[in-house]
Protein backbone atom coordinates (compact mmCIF):
# COMPACT_ATOMS: atom_id res chain seq x y z
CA UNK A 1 23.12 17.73 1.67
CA UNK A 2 22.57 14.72 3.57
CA UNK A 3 25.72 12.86 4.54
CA UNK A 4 26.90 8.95 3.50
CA UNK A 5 24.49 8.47 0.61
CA UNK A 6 27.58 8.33 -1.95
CA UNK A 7 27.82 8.32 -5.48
CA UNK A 8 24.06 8.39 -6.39
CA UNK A 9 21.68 9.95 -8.72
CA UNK A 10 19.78 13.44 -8.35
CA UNK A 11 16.87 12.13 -7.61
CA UNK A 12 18.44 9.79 -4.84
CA UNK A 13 20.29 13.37 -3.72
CA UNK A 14 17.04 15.24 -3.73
CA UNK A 15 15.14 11.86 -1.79
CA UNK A 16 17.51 12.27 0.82
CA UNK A 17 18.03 15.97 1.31
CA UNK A 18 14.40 16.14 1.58
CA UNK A 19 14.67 13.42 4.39
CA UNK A 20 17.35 15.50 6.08
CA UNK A 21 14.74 18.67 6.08
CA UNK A 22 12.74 16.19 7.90
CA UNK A 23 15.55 15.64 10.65
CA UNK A 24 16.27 19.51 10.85
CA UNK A 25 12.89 19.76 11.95
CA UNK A 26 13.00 17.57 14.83
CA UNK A 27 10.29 15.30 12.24
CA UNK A 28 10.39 11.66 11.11
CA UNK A 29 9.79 10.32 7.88
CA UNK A 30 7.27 7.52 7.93
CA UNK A 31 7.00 5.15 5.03
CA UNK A 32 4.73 2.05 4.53
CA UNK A 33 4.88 -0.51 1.67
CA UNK A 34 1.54 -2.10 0.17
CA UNK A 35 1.59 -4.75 -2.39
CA UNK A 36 -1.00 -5.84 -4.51
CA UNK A 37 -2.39 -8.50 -6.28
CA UNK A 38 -1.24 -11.35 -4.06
CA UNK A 39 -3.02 -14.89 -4.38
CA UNK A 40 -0.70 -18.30 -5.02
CA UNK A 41 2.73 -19.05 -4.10
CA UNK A 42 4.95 -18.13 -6.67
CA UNK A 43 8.49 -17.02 -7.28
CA UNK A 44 7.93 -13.32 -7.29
CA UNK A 45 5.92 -13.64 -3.61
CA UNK A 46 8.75 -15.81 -2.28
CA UNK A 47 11.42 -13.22 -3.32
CA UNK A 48 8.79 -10.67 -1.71
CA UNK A 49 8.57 -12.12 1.11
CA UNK A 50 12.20 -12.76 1.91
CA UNK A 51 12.86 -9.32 1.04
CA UNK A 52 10.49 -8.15 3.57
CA UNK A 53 12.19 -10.09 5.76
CA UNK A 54 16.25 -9.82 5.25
CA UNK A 55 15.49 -5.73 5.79
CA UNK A 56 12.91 -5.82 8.43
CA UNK A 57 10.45 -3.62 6.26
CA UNK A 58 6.95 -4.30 7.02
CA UNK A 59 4.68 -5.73 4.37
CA UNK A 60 0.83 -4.95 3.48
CA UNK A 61 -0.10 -7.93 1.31
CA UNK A 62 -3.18 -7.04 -0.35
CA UNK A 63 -4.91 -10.41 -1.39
CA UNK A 64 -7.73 -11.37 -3.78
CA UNK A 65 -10.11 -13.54 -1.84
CA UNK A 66 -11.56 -15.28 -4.43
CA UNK A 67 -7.73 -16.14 -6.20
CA UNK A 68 -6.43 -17.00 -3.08
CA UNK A 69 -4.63 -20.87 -2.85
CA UNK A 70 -3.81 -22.15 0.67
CA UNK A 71 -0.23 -22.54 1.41
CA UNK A 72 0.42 -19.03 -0.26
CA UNK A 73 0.63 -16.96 3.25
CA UNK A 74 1.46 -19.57 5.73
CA UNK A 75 4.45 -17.83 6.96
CA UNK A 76 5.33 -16.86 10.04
CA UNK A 77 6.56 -13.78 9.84
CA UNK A 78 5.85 -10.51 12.31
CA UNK A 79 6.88 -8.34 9.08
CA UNK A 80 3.82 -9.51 6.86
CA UNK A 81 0.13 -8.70 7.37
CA UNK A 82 -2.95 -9.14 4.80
CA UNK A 83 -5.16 -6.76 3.14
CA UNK A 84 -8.63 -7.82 1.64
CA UNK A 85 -8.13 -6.97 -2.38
CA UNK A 86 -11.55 -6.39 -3.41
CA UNK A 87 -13.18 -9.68 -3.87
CA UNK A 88 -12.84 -11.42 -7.25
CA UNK A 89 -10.81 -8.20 -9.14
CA UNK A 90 -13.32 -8.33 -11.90
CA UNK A 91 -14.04 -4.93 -13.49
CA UNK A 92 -17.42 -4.07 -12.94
CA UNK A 93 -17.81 -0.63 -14.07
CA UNK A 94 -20.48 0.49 -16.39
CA UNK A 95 -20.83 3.56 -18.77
CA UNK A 96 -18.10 6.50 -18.25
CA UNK A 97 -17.10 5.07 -15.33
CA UNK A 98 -13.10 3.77 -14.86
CA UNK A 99 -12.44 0.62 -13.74
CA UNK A 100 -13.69 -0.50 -10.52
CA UNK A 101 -14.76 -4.02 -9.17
CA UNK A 102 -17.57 -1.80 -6.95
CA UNK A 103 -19.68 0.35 -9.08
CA UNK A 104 -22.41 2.44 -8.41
CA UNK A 105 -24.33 0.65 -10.14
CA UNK A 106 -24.57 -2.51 -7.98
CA UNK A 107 -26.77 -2.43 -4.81
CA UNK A 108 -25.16 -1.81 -1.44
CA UNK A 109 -25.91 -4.87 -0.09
CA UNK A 110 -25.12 -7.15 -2.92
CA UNK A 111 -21.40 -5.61 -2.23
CA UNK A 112 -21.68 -6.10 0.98
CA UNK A 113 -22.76 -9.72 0.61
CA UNK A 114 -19.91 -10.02 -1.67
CA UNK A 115 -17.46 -8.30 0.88
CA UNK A 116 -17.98 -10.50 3.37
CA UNK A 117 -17.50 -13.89 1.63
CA UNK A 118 -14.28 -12.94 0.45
CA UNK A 119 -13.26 -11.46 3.64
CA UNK A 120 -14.38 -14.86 5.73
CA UNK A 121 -12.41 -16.93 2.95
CA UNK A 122 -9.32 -14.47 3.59
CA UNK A 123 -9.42 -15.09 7.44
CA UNK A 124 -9.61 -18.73 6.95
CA UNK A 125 -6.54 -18.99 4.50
CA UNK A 126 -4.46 -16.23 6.80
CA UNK A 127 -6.02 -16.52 10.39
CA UNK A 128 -2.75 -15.11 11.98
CA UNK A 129 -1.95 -12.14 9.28
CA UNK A 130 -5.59 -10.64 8.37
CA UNK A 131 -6.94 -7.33 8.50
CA UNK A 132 -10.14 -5.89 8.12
CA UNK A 133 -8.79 -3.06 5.55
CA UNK A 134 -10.33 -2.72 2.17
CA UNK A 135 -7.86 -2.43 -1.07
CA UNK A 136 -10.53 -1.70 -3.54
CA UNK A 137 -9.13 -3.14 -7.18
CA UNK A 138 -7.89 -0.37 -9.37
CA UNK A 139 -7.60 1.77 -5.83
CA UNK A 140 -10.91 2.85 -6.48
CA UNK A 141 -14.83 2.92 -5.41
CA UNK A 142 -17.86 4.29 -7.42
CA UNK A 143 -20.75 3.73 -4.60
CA UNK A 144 -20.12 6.83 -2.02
CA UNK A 145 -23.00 4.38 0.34
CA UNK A 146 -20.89 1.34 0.01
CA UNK A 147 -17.99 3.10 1.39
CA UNK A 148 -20.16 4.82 4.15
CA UNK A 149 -21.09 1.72 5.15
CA UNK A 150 -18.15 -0.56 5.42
CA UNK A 151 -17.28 0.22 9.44
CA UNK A 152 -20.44 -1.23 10.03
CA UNK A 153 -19.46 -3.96 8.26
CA UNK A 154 -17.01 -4.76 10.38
CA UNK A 155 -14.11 -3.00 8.04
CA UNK A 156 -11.53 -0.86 10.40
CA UNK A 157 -9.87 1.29 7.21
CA UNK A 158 -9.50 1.68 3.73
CA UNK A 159 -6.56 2.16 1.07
CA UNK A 160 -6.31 3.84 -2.19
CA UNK A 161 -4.12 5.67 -4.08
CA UNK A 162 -3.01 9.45 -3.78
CA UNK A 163 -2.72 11.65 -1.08
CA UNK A 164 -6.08 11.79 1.80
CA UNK A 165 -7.88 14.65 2.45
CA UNK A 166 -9.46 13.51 5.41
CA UNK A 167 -8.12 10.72 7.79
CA UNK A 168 -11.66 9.02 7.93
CA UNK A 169 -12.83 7.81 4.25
CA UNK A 170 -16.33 7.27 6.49
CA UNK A 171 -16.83 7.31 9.95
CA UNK A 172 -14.93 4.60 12.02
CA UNK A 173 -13.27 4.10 8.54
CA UNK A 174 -9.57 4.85 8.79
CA UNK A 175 -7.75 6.22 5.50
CA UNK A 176 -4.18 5.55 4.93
CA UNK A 177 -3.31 5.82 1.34
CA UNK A 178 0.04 4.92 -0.97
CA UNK A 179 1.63 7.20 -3.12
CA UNK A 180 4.35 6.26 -5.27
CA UNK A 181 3.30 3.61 -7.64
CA UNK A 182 6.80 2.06 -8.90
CA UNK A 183 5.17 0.17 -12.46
CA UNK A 184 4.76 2.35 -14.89
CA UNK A 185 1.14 0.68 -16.43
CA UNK A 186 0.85 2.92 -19.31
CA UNK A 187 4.46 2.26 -20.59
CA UNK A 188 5.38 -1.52 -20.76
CA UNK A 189 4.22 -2.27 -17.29
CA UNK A 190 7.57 -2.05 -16.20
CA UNK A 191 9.84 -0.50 -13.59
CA UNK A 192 8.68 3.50 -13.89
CA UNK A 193 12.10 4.30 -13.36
CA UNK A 194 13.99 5.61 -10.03
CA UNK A 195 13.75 9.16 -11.19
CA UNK A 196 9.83 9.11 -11.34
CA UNK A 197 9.71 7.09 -7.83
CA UNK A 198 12.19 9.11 -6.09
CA UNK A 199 10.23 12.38 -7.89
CA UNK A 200 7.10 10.88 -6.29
CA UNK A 201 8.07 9.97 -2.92
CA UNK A 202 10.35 12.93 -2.61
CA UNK A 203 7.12 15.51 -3.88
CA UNK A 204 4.92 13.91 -1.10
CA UNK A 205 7.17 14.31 1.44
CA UNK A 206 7.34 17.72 0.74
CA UNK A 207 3.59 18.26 0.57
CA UNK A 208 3.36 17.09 3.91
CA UNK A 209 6.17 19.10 5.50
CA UNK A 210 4.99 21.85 4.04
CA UNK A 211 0.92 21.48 4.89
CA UNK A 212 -0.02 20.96 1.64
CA UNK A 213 -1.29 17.40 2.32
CA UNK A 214 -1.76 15.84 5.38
CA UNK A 215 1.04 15.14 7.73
CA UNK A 216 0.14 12.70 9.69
CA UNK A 217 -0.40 10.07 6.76
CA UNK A 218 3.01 8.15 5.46
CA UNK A 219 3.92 7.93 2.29
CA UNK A 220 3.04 5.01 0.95
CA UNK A 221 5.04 2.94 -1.52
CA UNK A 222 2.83 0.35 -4.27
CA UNK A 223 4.21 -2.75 -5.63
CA UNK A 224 2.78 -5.67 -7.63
CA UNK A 225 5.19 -8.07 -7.46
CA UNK A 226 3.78 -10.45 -10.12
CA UNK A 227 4.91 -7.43 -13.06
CA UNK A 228 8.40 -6.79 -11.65
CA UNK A 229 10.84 -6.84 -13.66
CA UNK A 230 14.75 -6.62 -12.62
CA UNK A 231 14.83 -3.36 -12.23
CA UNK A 232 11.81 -3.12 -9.95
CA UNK A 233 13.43 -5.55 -7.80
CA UNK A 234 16.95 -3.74 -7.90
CA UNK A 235 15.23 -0.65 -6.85
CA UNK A 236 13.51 -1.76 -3.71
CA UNK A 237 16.64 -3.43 -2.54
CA UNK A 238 18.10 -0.18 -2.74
CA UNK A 239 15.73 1.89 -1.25
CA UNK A 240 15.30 -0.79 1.68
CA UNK A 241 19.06 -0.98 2.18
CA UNK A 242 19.37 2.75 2.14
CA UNK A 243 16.29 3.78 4.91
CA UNK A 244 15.42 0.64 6.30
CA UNK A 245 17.12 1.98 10.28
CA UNK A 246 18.48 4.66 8.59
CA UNK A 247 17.82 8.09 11.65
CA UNK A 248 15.35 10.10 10.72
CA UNK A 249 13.36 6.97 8.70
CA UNK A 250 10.21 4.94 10.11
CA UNK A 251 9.13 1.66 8.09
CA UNK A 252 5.62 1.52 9.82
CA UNK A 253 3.45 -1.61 9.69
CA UNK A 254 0.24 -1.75 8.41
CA UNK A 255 -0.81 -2.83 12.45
CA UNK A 256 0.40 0.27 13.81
CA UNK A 257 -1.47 2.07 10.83
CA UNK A 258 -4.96 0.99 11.14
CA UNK A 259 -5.24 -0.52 15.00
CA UNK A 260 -2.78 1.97 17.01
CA UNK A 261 -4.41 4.94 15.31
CA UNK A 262 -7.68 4.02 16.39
CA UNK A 263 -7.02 2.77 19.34
């Protein structure tokens, strides 16, 4: 068992003695944290934000164009970069389909058009902290052709949810996805609970070790900041305090992610 984690739960035990199979192998764990949904200043982004920054853990803010208020992501911080969220987060999906702001029912270049206005309007309100990564609302696309043609678009990667098969969504169209959602949506919209996080985090660390999912992509952690409760918060405070330069642990930034990798 991994030493100096204390008095903790099982699932904390199992996070870290999966971290310390890591070690044993002469591997690193690499995490990266994506939050969604960001678009005013606010309480909940300022306590983000400064959590972000009393750890060191990079942040992926993904931000909805459209709800976007200047003043929200003026900060000058190295930790913090922005994601485009979709454009105006309004469900579009028709029939069976789930929710989605980009279904296949719209034309490719309507999207497109669409794509682009929110993602000038992004790089105007964050010049410094903007990336051309797509966080589709819902983590989720309908159109396969939209998709295939966002690198021409000018897009460098993508983000969804769950674990890749394939490290290019589309050609020239990095995939890094996240994979522990902490909110549990479909039970209060609270804090899921550290036993399902941990359970999540610590089951995709072991798909990757073991080669049943992809390696090379880091486990990604999902917040929303604007549903937090207490708990929420109490639980990334803990998790940052107990990896955040811990050996064996990377925090990677969503910079290295999408512009190292393809560099």
């Amino acid at each position: 068992m991994d030493s100096g984690v204390g008095l903790m739960s099982t699932a904390w035990h199992r996070f870290f003695d999966e971290i310390a199979r890591w070690r044993e192998a002469g591997r690193t764990v690499d995490f990266w944290w994506r939050d969604d949904d960001a678009c005013r200043p606010e309480p909940a982004l300022t306590r983000l934000l400064a959590l972000a920054t009393s750890f060191g853990v990079p942040l992926a803010l993904a931000v909805i164009p459209d709800a976007a208020q200047a003043g929200a992501f003026e900060v000058n911080n190295a930790v913090v970069t922005v994601l485009q969220h979709g454009v105006d987060h309004r469900n579009r999906a028709t029939g069976h389909e789930k929710k989605t702001e980009f279904p296949a029912s719209e034309p490719v270049a309507a999207a497109l058009a669409r794509l682009e206005r929110g993602r000038a309007r992004l790089e105007l309100l964050a010049v410094r902290q903007a990336m051309r990564v797509l966080v589709p609302p819902w983590n989720r696309m309908s159109s396969p052709a939209l998709v295939g043609q966002l690198a021409d678009a000018g897009y460098r990667g993508l983000s969804t949810f769950g674990p890749r098969s394939s490290q290019l969504a589309a050609p020239g169209l990095l995939l890094v996805n996240t994979h522990v959602d902490i909110i549990d949506w479909r039970g209060g919209r609270g804090f899921v609970g550290e036993d399902v996080a941990l359970g999540q985090a610590t089951r995709h660390l072991q798909a990757r070790r073991s080669g049943l999912a992809d390696g090379a992509e880091p486990t990604g952690w999902l917040t929303h900041h604007a549903v937090h409760d207490e708990s929420a918060w109490v639980f990334l405070q803990q998790l940052f305090e107990r990896t955040a330069g811990r050996q064996g642990v990377s925090w990677r930034s969503a910079t290295d992610l999408f512009v190292q990798q393809q560099s």
